[in-house]
PDB file of N, CA and C in Angstrom:
ATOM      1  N   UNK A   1     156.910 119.150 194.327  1.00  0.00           N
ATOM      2  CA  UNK A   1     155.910 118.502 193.520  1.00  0.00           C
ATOM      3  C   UNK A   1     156.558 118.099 192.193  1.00  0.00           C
ATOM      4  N   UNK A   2     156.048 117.183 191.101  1.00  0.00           N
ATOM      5  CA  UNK A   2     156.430 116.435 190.535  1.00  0.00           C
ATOM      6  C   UNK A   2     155.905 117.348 189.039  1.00  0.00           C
ATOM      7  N   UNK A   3     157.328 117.579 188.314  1.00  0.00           N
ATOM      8  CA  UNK A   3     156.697 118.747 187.113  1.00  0.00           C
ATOM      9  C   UNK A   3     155.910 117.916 186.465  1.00  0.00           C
ATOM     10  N   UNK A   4     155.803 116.853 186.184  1.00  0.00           N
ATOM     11  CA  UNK A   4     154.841 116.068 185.043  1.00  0.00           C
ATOM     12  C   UNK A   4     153.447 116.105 185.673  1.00  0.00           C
ATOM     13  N   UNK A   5     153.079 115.811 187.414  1.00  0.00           N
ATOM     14  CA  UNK A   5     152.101 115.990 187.876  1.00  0.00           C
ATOM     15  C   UNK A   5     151.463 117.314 187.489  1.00  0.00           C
ATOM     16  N   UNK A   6     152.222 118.413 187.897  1.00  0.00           N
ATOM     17  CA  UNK A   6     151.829 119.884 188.218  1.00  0.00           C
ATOM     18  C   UNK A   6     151.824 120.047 186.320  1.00  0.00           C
ATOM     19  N   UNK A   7     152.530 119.313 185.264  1.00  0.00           N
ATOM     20  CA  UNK A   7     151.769 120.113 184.017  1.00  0.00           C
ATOM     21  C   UNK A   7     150.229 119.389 183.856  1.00  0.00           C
ATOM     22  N   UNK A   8     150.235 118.041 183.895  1.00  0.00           N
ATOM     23  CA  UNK A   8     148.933 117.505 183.983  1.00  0.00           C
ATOM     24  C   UNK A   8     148.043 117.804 184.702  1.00  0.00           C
ATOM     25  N   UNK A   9     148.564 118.361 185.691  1.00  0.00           N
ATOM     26  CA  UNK A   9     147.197 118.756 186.524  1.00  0.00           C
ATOM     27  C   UNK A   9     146.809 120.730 185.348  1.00  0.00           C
ATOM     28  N   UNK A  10     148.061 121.388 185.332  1.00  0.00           N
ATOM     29  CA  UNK A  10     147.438 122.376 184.515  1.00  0.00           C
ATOM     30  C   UNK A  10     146.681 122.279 183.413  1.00  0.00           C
ATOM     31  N   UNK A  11     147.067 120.816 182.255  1.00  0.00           N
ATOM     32  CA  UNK A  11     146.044 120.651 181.544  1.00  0.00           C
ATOM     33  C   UNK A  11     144.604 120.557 181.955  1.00  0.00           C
ATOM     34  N   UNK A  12     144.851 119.521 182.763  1.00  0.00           N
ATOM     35  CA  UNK A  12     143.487 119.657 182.951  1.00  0.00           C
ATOM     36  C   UNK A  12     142.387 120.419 183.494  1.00  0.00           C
ATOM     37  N   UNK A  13     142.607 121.462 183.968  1.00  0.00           N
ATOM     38  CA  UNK A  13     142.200 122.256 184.729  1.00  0.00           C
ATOM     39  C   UNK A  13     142.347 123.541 182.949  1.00  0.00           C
ATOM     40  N   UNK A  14     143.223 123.398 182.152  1.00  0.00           N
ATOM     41  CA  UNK A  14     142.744 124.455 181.234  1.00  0.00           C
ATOM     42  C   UNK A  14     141.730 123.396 180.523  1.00  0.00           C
ATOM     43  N   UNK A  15     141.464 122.187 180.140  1.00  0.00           N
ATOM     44  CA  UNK A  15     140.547 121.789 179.661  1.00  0.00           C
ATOM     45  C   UNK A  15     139.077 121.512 179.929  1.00  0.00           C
ATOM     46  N   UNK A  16     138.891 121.623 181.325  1.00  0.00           N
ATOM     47  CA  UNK A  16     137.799 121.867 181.677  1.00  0.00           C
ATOM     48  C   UNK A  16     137.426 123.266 181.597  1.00  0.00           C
ATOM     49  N   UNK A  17     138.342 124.626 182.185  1.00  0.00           N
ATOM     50  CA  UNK A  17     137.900 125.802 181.814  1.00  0.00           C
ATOM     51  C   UNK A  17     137.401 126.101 180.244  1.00  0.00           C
ATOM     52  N   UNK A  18     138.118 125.260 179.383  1.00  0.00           N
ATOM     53  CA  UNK A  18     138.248 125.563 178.100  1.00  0.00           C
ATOM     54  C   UNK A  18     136.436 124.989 177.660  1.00  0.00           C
ATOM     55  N   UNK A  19     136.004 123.565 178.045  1.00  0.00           N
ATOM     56  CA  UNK A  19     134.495 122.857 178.115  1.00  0.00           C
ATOM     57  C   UNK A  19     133.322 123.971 178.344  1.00  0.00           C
ATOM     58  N   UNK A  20     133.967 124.609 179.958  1.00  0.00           N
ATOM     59  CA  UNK A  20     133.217 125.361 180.660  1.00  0.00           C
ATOM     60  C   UNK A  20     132.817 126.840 179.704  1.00  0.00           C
ATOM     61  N   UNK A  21     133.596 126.827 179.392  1.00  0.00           N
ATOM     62  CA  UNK A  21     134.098 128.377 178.713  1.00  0.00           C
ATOM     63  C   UNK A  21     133.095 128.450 177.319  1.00  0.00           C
ATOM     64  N   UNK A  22     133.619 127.307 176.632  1.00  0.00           N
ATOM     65  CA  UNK A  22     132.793 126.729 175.407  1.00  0.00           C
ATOM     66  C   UNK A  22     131.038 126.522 175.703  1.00  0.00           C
ATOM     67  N   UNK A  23     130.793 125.952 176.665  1.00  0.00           N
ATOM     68  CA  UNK A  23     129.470 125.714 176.726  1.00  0.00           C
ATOM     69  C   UNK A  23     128.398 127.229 177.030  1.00  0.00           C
ATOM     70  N   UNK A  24     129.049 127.914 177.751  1.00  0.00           N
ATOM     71  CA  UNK A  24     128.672 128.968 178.409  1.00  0.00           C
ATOM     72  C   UNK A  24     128.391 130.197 177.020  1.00  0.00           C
ATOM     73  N   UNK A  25     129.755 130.190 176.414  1.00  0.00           N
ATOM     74  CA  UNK A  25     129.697 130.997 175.073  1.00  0.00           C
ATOM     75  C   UNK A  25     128.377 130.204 173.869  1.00  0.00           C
ATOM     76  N   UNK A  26     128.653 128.880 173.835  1.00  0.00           N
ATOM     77  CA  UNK A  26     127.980 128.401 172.238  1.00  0.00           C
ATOM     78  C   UNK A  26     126.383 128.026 173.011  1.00  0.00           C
ATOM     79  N   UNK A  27     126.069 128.612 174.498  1.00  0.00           N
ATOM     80  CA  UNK A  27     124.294 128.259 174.782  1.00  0.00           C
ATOM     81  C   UNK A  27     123.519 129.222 173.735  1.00  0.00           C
ATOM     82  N   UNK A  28     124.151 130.236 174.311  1.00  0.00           N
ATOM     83  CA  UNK A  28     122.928 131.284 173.735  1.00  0.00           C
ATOM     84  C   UNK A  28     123.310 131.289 172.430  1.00  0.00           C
ATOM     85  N   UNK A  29     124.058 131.098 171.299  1.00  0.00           N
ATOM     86  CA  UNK A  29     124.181 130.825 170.075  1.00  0.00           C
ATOM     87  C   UNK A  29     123.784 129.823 169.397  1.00  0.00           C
ATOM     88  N   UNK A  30     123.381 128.818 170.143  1.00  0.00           N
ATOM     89  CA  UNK A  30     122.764 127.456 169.465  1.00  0.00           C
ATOM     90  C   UNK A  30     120.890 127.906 170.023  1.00  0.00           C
ATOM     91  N   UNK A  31     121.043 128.190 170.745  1.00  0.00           N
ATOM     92  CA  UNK A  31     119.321 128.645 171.222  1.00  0.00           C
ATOM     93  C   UNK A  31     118.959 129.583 169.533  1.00  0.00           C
ATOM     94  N   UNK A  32     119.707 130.710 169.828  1.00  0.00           N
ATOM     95  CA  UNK A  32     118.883 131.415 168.855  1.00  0.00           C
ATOM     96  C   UNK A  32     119.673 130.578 167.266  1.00  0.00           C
ATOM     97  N   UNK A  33     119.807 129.805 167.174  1.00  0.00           N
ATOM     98  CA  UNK A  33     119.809 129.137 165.994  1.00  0.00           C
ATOM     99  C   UNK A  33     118.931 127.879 166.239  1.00  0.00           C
ATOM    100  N   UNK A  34     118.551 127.660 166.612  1.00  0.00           N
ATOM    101  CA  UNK A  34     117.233 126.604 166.573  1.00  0.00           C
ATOM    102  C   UNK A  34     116.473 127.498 166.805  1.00  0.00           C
ATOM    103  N   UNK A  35     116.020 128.742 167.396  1.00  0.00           N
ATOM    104  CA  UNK A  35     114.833 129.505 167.087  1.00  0.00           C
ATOM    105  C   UNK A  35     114.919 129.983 165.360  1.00  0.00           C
ATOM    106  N   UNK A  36     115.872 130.206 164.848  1.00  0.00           N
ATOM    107  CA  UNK A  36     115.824 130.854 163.702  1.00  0.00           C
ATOM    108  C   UNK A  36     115.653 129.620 162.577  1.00  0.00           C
ATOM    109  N   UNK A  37     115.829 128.408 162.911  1.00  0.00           N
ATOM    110  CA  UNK A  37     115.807 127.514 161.749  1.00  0.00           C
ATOM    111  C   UNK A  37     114.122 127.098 162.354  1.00  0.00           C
ATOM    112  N   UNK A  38     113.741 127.051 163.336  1.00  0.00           N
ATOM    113  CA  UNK A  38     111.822 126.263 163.916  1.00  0.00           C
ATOM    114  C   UNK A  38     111.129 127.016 163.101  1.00  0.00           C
ATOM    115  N   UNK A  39     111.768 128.638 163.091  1.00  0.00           N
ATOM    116  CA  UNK A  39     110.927 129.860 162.518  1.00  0.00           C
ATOM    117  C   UNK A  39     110.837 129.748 160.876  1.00  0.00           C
ATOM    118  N   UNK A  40     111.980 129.517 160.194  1.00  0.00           N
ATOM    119  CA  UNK A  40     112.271 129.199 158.887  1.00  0.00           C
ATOM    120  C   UNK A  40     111.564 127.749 158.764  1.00  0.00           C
ATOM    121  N   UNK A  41     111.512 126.700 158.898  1.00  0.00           N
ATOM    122  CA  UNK A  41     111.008 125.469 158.883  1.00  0.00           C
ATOM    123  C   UNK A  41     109.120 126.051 158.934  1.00  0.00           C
ATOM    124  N   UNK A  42     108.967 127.012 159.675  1.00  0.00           N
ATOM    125  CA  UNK A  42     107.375 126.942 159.736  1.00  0.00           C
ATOM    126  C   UNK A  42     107.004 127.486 158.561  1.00  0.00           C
ATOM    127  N   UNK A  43     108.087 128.794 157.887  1.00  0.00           N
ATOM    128  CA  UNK A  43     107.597 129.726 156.986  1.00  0.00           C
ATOM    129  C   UNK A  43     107.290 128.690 155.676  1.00  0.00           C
ATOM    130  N   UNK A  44     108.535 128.028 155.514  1.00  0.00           N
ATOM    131  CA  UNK A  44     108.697 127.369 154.604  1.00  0.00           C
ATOM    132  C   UNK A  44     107.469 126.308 154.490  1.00  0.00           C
ATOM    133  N   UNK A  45     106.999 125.654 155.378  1.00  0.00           N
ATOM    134  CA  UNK A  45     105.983 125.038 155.435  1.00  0.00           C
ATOM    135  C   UNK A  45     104.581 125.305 154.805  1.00  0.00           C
ATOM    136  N   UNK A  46     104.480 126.928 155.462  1.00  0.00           N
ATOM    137  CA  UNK A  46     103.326 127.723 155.004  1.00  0.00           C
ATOM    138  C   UNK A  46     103.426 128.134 153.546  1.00  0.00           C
ATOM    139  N   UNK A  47     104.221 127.945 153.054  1.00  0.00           N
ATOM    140  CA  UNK A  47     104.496 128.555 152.087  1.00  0.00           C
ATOM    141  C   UNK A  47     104.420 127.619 150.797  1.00  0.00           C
ATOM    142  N   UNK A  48     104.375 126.203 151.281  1.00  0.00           N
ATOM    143  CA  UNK A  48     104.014 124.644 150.777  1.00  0.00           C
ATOM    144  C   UNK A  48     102.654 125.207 150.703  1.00  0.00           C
ATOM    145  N   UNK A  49     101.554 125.454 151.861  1.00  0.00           N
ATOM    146  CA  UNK A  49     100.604 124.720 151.886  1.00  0.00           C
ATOM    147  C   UNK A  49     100.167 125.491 151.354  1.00  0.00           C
ATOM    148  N   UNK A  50     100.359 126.756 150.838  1.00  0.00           N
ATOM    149  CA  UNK A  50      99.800 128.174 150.447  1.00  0.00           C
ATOM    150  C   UNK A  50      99.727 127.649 148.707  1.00  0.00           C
ATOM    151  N   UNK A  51     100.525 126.985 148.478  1.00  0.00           N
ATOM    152  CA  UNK A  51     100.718 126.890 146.825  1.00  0.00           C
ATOM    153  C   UNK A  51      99.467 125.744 146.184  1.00  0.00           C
ATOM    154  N   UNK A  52      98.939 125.217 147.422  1.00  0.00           N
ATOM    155  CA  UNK A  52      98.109 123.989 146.872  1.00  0.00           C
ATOM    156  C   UNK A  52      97.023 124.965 145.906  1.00  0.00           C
ATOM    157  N   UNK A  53      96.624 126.099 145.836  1.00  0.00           N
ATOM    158  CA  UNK A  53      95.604 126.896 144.912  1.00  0.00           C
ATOM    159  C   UNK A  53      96.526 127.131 143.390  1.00  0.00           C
ATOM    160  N   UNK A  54      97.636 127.599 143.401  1.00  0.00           N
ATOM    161  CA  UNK A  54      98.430 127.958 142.522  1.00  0.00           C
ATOM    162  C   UNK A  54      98.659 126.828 141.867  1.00  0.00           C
ATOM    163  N   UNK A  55      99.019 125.391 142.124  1.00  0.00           N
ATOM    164  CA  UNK A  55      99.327 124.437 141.954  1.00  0.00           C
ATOM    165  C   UNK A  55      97.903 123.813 141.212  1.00  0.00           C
ATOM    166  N   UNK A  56      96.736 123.930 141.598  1.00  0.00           N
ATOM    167  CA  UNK A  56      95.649 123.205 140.923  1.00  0.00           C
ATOM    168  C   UNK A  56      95.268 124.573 140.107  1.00  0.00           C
ATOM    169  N   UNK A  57      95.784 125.684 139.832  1.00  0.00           N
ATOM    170  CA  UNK A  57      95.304 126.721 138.588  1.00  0.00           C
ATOM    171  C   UNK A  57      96.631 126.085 137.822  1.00  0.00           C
ATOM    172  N   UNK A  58      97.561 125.965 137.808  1.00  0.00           N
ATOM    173  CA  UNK A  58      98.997 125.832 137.340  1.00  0.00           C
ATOM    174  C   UNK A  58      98.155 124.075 136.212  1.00  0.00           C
ATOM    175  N   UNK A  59      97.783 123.484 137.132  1.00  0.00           N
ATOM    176  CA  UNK A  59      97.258 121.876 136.450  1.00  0.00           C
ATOM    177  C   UNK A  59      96.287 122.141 135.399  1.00  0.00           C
ATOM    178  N   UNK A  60      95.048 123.307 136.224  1.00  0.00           N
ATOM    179  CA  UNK A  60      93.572 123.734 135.211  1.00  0.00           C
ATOM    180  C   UNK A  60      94.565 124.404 133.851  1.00  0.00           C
ATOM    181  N   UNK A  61      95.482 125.308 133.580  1.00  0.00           N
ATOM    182  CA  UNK A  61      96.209 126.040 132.806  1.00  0.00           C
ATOM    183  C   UNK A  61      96.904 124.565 131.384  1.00  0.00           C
ATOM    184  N   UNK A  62      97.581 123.629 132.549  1.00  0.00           N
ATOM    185  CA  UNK A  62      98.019 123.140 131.666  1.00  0.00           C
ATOM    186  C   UNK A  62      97.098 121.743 130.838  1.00  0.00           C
ATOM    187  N   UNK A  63      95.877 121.405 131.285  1.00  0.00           N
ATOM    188  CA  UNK A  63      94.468 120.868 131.099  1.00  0.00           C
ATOM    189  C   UNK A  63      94.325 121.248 130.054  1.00  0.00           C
ATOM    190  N   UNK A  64      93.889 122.969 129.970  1.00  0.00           N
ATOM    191  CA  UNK A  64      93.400 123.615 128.634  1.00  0.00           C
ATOM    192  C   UNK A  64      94.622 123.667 127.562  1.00  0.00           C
ATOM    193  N   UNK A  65      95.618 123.724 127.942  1.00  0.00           N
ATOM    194  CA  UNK A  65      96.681 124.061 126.578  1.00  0.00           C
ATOM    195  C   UNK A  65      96.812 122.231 126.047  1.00  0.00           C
ATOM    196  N   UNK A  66      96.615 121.227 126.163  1.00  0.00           N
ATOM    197  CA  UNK A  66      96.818 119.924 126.202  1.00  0.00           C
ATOM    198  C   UNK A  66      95.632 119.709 125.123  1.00  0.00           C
ATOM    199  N   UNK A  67      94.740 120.160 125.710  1.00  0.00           N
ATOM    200  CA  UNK A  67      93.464 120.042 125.068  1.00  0.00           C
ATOM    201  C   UNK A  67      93.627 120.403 123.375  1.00  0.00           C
ATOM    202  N   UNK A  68      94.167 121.757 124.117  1.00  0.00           N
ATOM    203  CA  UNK A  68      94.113 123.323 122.760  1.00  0.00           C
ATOM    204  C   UNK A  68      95.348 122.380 121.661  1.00  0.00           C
ATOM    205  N   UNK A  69      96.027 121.965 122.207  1.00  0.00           N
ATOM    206  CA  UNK A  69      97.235 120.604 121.226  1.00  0.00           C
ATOM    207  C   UNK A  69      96.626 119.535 120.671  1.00  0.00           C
ATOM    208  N   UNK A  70      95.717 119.176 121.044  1.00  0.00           N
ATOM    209  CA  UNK A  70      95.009 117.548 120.684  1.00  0.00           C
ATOM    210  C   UNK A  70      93.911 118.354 119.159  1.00  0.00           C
ATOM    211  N   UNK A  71      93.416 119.610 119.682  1.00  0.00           N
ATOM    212  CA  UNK A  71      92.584 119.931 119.076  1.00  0.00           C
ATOM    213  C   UNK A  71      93.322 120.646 117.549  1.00  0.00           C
ATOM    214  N   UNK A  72      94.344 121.152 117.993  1.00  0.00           N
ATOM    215  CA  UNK A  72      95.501 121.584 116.601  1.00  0.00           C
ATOM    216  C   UNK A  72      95.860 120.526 115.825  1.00  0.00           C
ATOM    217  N   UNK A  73      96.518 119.641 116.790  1.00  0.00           N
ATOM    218  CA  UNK A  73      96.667 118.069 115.965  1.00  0.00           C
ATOM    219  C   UNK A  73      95.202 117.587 115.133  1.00  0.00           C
ATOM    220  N   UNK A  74      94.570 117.566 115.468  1.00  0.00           N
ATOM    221  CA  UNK A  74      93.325 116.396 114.919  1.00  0.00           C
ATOM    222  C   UNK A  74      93.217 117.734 113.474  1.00  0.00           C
ATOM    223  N   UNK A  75      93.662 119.015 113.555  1.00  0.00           N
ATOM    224  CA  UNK A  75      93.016 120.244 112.567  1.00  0.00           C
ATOM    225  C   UNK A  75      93.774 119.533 111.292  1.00  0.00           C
ATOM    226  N   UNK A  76      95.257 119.557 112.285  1.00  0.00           N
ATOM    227  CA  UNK A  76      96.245 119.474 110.787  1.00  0.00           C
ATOM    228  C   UNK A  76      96.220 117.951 110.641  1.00  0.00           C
ATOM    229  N   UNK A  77      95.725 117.319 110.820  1.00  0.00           N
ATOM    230  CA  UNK A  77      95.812 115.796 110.175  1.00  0.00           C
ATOM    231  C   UNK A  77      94.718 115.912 109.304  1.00  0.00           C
ATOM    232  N   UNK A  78      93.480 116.773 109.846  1.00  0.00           N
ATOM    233  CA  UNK A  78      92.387 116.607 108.667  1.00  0.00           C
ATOM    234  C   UNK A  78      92.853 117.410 107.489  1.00  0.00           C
ATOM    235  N   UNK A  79      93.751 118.874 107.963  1.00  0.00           N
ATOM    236  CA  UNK A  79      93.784 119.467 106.187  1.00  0.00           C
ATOM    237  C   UNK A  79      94.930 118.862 105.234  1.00  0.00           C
ATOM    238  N   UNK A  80      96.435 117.738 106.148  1.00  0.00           N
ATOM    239  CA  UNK A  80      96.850 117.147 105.570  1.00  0.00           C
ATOM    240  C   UNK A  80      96.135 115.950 104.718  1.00  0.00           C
ATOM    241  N   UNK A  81      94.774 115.485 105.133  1.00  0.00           N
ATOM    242  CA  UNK A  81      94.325 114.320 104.202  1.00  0.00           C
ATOM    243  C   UNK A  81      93.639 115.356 102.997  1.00  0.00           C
ATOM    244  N   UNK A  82      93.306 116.382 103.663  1.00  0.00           N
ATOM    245  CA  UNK A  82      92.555 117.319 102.407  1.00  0.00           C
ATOM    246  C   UNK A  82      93.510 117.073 101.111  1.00  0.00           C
ATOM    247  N   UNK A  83      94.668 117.532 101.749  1.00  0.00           N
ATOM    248  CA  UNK A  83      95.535 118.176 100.127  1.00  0.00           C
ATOM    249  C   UNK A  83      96.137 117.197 100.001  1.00  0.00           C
ATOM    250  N   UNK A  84      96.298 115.994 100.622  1.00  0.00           N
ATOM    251  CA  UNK A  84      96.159 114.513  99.895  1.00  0.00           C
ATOM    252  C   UNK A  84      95.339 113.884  98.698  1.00  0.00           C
ATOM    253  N   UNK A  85      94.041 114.532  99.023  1.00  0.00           N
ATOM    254  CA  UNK A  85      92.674 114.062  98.210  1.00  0.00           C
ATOM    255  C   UNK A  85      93.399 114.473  97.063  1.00  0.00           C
ATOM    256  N   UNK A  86      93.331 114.108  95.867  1.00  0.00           N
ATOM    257  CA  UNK A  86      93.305 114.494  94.348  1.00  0.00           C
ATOM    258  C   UNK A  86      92.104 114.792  94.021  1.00  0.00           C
ATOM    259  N   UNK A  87      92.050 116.262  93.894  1.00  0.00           N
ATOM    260  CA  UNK A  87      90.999 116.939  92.809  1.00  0.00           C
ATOM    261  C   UNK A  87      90.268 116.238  91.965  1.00  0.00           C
ATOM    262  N   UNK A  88      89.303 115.971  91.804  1.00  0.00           N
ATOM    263  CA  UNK A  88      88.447 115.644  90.354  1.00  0.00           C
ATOM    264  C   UNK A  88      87.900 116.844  89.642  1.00  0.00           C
TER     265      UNK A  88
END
């Protein structure tokens, strides 16, 4: 037989074992990594939709302090015109 045949034929025959070998090992490792990222993707999800309460107290919170600023501002513009006024 022809050594260039008989190494090519050994490649190929380790490269398919090598496919075979590979697929067989990386199934069950890619399974439970798409179970572990579907599982993470849901938490994470829930964990979005969970904040929509926190998120509209977080808005009501910053409503009142906005307010509580407009209402400080308008204080000190009036006692700055005060001590503007000149005494009679």
């Amino acid at each position: 037989m022809d050594p260039l045949l008989l190494g090519l034929t050994v490649v190929f025959w380790i490269v398919i074992a090598s496919i075979v070998g590979g697929v067989i090992l990386l199934r069950p490792v890619s399974k439970k990594l798409g179970t572990f990222l579907e599982e993470w993707t849901a938490i994470r999800r829930l964990e979005a939709e969970n904040r929509g309460p926190e998120i509209q107290m977080l808005a009501a919170r910053l409503e009142a302090l906005e307010a509580e600023q407009v209402r400080l501002l308008e204080s000190v513009a009036f006692h700055e015109k005060l001590a503007e006024k000149p005494e009679d």
